[in-house]
PDB file of N, CA and C in Angstrom:
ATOM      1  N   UNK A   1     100.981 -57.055 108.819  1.00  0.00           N
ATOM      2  CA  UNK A   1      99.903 -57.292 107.864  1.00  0.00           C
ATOM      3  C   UNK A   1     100.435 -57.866 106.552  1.00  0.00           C
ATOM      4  N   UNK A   2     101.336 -57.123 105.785  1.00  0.00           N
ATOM      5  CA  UNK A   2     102.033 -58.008 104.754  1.00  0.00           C
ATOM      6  C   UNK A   2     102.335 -59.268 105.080  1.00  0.00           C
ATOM      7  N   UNK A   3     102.955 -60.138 106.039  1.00  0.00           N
ATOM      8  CA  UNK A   3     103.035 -61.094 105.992  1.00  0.00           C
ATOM      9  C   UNK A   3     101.979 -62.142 106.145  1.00  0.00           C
ATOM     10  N   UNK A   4     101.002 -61.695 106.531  1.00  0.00           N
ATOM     11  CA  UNK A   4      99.491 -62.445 106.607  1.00  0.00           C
ATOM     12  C   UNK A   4      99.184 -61.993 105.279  1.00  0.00           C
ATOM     13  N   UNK A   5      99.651 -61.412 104.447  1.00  0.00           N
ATOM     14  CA  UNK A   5      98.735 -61.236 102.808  1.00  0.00           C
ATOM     15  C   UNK A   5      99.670 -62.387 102.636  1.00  0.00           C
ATOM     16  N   UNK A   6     101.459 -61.985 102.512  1.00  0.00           N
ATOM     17  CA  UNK A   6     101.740 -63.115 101.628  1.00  0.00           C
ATOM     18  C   UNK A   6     101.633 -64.221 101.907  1.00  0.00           C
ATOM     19  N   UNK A   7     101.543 -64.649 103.080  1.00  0.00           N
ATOM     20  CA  UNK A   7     101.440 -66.275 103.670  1.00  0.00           C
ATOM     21  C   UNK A   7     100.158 -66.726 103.586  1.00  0.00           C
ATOM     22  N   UNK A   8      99.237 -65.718 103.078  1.00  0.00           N
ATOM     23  CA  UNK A   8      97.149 -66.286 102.706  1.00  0.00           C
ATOM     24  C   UNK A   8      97.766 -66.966 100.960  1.00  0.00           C
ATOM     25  N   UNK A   9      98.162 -65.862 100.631  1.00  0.00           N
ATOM     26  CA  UNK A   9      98.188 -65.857  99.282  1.00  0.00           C
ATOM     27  C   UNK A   9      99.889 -66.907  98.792  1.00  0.00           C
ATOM     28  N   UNK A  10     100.626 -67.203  99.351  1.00  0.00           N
ATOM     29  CA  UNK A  10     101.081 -68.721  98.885  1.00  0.00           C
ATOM     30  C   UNK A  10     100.211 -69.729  99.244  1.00  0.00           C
ATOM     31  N   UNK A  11      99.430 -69.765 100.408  1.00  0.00           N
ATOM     32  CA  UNK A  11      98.566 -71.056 100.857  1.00  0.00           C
ATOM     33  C   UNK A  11      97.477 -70.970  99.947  1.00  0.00           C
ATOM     34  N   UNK A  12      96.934 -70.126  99.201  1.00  0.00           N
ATOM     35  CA  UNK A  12      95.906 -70.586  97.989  1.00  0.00           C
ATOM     36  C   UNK A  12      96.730 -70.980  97.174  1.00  0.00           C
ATOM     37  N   UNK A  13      97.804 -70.136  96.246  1.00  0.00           N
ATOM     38  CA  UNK A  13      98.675 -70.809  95.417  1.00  0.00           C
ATOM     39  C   UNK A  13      99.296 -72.161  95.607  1.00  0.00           C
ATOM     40  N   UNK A  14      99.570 -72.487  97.019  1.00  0.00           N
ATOM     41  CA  UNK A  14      99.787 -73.912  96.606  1.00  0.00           C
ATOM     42  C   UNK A  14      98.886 -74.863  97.033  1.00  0.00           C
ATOM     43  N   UNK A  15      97.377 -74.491  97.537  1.00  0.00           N
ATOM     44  CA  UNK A  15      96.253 -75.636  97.292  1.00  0.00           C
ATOM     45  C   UNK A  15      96.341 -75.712  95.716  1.00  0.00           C
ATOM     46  N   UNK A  16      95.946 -74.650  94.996  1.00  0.00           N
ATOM     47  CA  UNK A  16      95.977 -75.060  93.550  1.00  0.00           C
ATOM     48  C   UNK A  16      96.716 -75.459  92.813  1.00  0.00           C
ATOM     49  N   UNK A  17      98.039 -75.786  93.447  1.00  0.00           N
ATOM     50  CA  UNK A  17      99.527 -76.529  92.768  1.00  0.00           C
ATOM     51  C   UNK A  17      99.266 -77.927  92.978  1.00  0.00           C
ATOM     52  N   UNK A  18      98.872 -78.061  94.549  1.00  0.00           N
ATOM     53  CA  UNK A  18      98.714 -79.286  95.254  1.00  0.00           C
ATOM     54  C   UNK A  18      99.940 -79.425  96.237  1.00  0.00           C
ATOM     55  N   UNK A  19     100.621 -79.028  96.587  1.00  0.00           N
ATOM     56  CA  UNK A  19     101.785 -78.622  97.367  1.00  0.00           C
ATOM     57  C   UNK A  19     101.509 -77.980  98.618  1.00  0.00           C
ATOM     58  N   UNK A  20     102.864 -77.842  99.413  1.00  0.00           N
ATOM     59  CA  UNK A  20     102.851 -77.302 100.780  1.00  0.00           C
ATOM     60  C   UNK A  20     103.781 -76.028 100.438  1.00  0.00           C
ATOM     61  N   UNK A  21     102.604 -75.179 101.313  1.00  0.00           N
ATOM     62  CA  UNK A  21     102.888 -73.714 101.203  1.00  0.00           C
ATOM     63  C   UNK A  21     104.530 -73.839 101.786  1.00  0.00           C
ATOM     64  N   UNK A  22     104.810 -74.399 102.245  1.00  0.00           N
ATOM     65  CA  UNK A  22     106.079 -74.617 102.530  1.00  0.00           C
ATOM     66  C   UNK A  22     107.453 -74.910 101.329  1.00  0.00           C
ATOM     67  N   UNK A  23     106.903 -75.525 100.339  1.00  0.00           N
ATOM     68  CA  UNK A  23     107.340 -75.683  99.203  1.00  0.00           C
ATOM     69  C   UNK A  23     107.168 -74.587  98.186  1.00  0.00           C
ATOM     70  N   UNK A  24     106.711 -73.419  98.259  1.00  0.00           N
ATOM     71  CA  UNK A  24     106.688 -72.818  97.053  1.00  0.00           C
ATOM     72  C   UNK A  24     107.684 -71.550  97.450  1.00  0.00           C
ATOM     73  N   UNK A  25     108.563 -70.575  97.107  1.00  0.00           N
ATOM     74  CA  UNK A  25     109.435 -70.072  97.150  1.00  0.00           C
ATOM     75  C   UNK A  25     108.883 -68.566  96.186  1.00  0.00           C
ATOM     76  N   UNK A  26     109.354 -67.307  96.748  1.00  0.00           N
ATOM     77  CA  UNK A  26     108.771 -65.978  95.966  1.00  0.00           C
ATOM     78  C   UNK A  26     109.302 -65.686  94.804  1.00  0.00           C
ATOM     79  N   UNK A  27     110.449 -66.564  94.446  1.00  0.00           N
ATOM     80  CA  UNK A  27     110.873 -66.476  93.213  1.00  0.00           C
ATOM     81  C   UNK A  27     110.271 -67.370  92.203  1.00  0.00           C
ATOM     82  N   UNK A  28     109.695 -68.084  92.476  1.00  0.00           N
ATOM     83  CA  UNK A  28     108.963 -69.356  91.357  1.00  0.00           C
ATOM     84  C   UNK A  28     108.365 -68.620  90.455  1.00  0.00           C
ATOM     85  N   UNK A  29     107.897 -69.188  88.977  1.00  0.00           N
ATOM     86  CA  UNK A  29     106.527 -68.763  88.825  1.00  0.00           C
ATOM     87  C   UNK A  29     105.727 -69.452  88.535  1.00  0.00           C
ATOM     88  N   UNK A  30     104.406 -69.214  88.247  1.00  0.00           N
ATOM     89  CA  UNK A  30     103.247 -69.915  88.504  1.00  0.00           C
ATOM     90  C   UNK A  30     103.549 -71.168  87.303  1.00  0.00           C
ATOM     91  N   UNK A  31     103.835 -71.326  86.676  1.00  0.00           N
ATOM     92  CA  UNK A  31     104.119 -72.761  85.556  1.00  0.00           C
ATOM     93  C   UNK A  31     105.460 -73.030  86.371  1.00  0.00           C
ATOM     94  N   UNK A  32     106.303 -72.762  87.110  1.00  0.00           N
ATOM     95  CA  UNK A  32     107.355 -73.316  87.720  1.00  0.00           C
ATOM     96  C   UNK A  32     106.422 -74.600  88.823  1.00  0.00           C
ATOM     97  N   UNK A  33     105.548 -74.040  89.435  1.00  0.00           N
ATOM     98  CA  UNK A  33     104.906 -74.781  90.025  1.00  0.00           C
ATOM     99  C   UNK A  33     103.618 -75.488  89.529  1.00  0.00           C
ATOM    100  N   UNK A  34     103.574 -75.903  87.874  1.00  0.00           N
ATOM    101  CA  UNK A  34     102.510 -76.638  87.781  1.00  0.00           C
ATOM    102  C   UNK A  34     101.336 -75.802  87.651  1.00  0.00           C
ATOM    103  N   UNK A  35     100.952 -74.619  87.535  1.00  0.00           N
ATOM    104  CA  UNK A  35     100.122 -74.119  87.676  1.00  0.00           C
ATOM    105  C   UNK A  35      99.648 -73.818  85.949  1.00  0.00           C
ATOM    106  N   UNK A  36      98.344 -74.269  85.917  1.00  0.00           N
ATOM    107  CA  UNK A  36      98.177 -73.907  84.050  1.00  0.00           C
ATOM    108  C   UNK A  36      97.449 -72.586  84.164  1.00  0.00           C
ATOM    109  N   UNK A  37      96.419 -72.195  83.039  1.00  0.00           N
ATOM    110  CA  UNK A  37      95.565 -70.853  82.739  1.00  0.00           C
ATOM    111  C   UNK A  37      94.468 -71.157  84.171  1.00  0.00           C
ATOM    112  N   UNK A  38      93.869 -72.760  84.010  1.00  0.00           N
ATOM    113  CA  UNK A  38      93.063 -72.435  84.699  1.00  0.00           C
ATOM    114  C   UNK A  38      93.062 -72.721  86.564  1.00  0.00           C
ATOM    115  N   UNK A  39      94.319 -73.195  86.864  1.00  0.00           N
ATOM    116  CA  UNK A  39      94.481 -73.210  88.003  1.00  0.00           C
ATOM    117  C   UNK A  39      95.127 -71.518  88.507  1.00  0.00           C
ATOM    118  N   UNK A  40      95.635 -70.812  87.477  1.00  0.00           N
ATOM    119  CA  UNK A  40      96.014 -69.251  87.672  1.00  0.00           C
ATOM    120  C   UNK A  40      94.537 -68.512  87.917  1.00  0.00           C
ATOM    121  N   UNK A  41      93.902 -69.107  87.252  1.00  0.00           N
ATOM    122  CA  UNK A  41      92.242 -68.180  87.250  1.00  0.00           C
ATOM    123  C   UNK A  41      92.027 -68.214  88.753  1.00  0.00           C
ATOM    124  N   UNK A  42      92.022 -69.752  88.685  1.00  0.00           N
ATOM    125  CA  UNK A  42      91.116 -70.154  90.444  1.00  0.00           C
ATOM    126  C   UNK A  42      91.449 -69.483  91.407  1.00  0.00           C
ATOM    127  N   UNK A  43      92.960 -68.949  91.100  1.00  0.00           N
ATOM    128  CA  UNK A  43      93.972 -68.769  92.414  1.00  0.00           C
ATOM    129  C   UNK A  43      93.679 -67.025  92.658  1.00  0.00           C
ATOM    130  N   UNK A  44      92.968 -66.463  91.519  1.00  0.00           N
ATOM    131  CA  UNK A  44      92.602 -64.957  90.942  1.00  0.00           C
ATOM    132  C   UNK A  44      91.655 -64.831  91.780  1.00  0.00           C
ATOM    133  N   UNK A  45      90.343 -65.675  91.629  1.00  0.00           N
ATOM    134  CA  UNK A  45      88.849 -65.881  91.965  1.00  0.00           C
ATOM    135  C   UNK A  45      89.213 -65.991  93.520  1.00  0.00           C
ATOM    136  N   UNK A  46      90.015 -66.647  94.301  1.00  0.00           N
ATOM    137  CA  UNK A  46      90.269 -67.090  95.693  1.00  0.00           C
ATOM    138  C   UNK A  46      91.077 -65.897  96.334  1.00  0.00           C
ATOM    139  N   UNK A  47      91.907 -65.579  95.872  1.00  0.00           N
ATOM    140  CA  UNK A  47      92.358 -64.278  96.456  1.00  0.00           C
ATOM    141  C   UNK A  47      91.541 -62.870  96.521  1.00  0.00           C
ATOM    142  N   UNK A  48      90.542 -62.574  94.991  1.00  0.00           N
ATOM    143  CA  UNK A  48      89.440 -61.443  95.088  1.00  0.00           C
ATOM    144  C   UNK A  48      88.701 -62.120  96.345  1.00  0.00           C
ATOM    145  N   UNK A  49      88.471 -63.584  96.617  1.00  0.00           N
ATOM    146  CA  UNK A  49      87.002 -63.457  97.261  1.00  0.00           C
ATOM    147  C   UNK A  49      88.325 -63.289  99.006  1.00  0.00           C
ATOM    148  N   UNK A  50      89.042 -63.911  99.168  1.00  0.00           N
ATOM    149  CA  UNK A  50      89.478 -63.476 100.363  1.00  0.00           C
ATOM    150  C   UNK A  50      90.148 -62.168 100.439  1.00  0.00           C
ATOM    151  N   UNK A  51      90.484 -61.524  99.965  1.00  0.00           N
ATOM    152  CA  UNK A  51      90.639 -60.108 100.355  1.00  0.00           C
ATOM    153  C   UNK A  51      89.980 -59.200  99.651  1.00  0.00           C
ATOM    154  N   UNK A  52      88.641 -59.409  99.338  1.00  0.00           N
ATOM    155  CA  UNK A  52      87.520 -58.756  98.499  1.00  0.00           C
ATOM    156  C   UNK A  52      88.285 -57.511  98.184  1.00  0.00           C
ATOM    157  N   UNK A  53      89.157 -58.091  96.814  1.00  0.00           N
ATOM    158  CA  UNK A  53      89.534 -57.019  96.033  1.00  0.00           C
ATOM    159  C   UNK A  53      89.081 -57.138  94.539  1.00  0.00           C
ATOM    160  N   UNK A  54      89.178 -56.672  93.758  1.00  0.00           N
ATOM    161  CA  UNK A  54      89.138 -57.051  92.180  1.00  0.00           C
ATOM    162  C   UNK A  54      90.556 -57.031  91.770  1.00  0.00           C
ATOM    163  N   UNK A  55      90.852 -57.861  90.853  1.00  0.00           N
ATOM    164  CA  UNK A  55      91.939 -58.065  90.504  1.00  0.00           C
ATOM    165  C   UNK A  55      91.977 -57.652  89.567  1.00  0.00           C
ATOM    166  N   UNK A  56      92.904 -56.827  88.623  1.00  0.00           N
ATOM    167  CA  UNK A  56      92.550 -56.599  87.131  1.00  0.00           C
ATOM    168  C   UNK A  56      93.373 -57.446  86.262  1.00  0.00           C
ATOM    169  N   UNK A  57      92.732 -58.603  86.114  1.00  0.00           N
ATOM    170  CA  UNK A  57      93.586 -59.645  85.698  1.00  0.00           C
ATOM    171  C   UNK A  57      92.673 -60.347  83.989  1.00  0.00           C
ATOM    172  N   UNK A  58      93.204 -60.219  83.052  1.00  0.00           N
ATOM    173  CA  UNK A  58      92.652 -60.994  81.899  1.00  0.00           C
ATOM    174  C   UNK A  58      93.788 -62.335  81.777  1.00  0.00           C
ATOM    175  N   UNK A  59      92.780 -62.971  81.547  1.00  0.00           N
ATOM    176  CA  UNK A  59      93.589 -64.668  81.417  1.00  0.00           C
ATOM    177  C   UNK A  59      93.314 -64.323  80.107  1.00  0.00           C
ATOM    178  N   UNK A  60      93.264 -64.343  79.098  1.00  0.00           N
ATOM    179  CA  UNK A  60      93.644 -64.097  77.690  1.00  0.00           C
ATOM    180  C   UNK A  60      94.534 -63.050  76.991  1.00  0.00           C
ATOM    181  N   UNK A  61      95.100 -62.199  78.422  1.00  0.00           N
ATOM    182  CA  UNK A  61      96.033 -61.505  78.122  1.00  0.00           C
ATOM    183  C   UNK A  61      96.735 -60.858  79.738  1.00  0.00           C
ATOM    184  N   UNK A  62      97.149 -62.070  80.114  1.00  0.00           N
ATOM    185  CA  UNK A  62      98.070 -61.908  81.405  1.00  0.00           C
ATOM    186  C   UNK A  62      98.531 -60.608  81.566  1.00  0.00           C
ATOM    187  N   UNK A  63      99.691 -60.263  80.505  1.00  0.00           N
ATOM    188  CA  UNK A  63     100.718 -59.433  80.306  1.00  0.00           C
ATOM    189  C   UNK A  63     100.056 -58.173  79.942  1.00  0.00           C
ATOM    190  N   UNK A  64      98.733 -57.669  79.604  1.00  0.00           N
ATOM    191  CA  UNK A  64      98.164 -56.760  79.606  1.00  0.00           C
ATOM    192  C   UNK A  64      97.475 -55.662  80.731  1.00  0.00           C
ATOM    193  N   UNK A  65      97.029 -57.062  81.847  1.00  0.00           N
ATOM    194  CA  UNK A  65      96.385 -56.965  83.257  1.00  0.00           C
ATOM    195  C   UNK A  65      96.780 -56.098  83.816  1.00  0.00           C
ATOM    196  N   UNK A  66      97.980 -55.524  83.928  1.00  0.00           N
ATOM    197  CA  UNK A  66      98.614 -54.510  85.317  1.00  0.00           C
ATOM    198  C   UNK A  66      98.640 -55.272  86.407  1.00  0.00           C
ATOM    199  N   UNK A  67      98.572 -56.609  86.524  1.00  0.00           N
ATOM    200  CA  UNK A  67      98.552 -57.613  87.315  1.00  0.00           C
ATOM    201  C   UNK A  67      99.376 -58.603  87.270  1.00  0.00           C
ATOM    202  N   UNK A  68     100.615 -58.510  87.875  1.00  0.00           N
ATOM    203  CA  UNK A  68     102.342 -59.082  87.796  1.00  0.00           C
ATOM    204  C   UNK A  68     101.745 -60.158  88.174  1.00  0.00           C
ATOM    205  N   UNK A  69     101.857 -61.502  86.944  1.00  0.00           N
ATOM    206  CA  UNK A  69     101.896 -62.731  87.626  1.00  0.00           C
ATOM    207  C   UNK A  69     102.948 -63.502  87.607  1.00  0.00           C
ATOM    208  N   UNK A  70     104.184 -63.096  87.137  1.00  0.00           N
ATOM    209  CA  UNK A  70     105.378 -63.280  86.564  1.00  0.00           C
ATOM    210  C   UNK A  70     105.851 -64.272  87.755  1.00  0.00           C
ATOM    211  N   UNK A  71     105.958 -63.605  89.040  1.00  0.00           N
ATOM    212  CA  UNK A  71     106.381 -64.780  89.880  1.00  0.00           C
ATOM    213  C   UNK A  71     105.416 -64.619  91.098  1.00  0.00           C
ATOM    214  N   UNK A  72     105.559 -65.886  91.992  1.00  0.00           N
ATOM    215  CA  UNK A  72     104.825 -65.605  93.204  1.00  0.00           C
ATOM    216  C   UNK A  72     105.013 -64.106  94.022  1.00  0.00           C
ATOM    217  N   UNK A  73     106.346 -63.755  93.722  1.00  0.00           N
ATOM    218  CA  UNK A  73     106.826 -62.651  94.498  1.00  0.00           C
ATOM    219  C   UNK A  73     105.774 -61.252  94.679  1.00  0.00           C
ATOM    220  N   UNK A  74     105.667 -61.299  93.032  1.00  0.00           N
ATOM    221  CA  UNK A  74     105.293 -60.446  92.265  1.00  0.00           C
ATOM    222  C   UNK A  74     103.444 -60.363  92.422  1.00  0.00           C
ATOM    223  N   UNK A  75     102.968 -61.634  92.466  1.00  0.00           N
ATOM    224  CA  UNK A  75     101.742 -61.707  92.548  1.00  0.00           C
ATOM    225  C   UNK A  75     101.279 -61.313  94.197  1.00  0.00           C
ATOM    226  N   UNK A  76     101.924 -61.368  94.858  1.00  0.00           N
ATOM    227  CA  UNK A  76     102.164 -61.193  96.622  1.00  0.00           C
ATOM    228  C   UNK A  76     102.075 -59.546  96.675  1.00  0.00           C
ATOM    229  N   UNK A  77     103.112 -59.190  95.531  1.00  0.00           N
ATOM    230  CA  UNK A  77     102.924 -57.400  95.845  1.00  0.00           C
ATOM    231  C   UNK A  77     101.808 -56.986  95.542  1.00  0.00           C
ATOM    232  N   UNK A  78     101.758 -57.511  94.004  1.00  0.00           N
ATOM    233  CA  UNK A  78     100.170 -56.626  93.068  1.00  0.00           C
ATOM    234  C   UNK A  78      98.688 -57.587  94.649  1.00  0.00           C
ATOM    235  N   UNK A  79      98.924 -57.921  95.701  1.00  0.00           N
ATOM    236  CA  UNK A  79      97.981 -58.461  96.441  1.00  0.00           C
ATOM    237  C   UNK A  79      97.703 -57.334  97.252  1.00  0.00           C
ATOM    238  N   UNK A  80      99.243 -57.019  97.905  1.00  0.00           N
ATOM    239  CA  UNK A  80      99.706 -56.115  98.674  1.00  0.00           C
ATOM    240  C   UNK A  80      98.991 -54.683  98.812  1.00  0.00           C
ATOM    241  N   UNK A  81      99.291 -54.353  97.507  1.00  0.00           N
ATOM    242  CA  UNK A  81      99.277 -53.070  96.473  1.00  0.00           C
ATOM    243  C   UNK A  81      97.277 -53.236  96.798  1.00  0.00           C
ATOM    244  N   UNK A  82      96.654 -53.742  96.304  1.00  0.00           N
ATOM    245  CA  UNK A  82      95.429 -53.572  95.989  1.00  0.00           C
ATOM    246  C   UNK A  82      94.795 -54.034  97.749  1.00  0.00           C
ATOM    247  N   UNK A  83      95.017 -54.667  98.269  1.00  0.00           N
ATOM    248  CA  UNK A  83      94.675 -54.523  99.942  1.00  0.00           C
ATOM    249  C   UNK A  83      95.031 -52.896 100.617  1.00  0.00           C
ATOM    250  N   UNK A  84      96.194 -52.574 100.227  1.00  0.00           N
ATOM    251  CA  UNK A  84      96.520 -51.197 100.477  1.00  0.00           C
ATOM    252  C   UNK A  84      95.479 -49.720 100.423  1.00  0.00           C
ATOM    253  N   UNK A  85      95.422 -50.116  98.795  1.00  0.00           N
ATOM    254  CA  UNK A  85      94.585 -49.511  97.934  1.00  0.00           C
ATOM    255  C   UNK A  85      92.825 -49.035  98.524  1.00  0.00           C
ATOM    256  N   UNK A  86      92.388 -50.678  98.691  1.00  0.00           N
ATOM    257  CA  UNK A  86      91.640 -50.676  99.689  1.00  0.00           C
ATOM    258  C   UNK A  86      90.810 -49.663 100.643  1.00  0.00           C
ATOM    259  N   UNK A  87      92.123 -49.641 101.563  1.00  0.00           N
ATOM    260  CA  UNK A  87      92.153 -49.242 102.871  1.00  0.00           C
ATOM    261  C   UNK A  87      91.739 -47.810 103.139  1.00  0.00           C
ATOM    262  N   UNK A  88      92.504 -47.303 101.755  1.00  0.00           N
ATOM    263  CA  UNK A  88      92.235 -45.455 101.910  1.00  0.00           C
ATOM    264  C   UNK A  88      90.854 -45.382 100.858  1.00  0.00           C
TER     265      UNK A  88
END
């Protein structure tokens, strides 16, 4: 199951780069790949609606969110973490 979260969730991240999920790497981060405020939003909005989670994510204060967007890696866990969460 983790690997179907992280391999959903690079293939939105790199429609919104414009890239092949093949090209993006778990260490990047999201401005490593081109990604601005509002292609980070889209990629927020696309992951809540495919794994109907809420994200607790403020784009006016990233670093506040509890929502690691620091690298792809990171955004893959906090995906992880809240699909988990989910479940129980």
């Amino acid at each position: 199951m983790a690997d179907d979260i992280r391999d959903k969730v690079i293939e939105i991240i790199a429609e919104q780069a414009m890239l092949e999920a093949a090209d993006i790497r778990l260490e990047q981060s999201p401005a490593a790949l081109g990604l601005d405020s509002l292609a980070l939003v889209e990629s927020i909005f696309a992951i809540e609606e495919t794994f109907d989670v809420d994200v607790p994510f403020n784009a006016n204060a990233p670093e506040t969110s509890g929502f690691d967007i620091s690298t792809i890696g990171s955004i893959v866990a906090a995906v992880e973490r809240l699909v988990s969460e989910k479940g129980t």
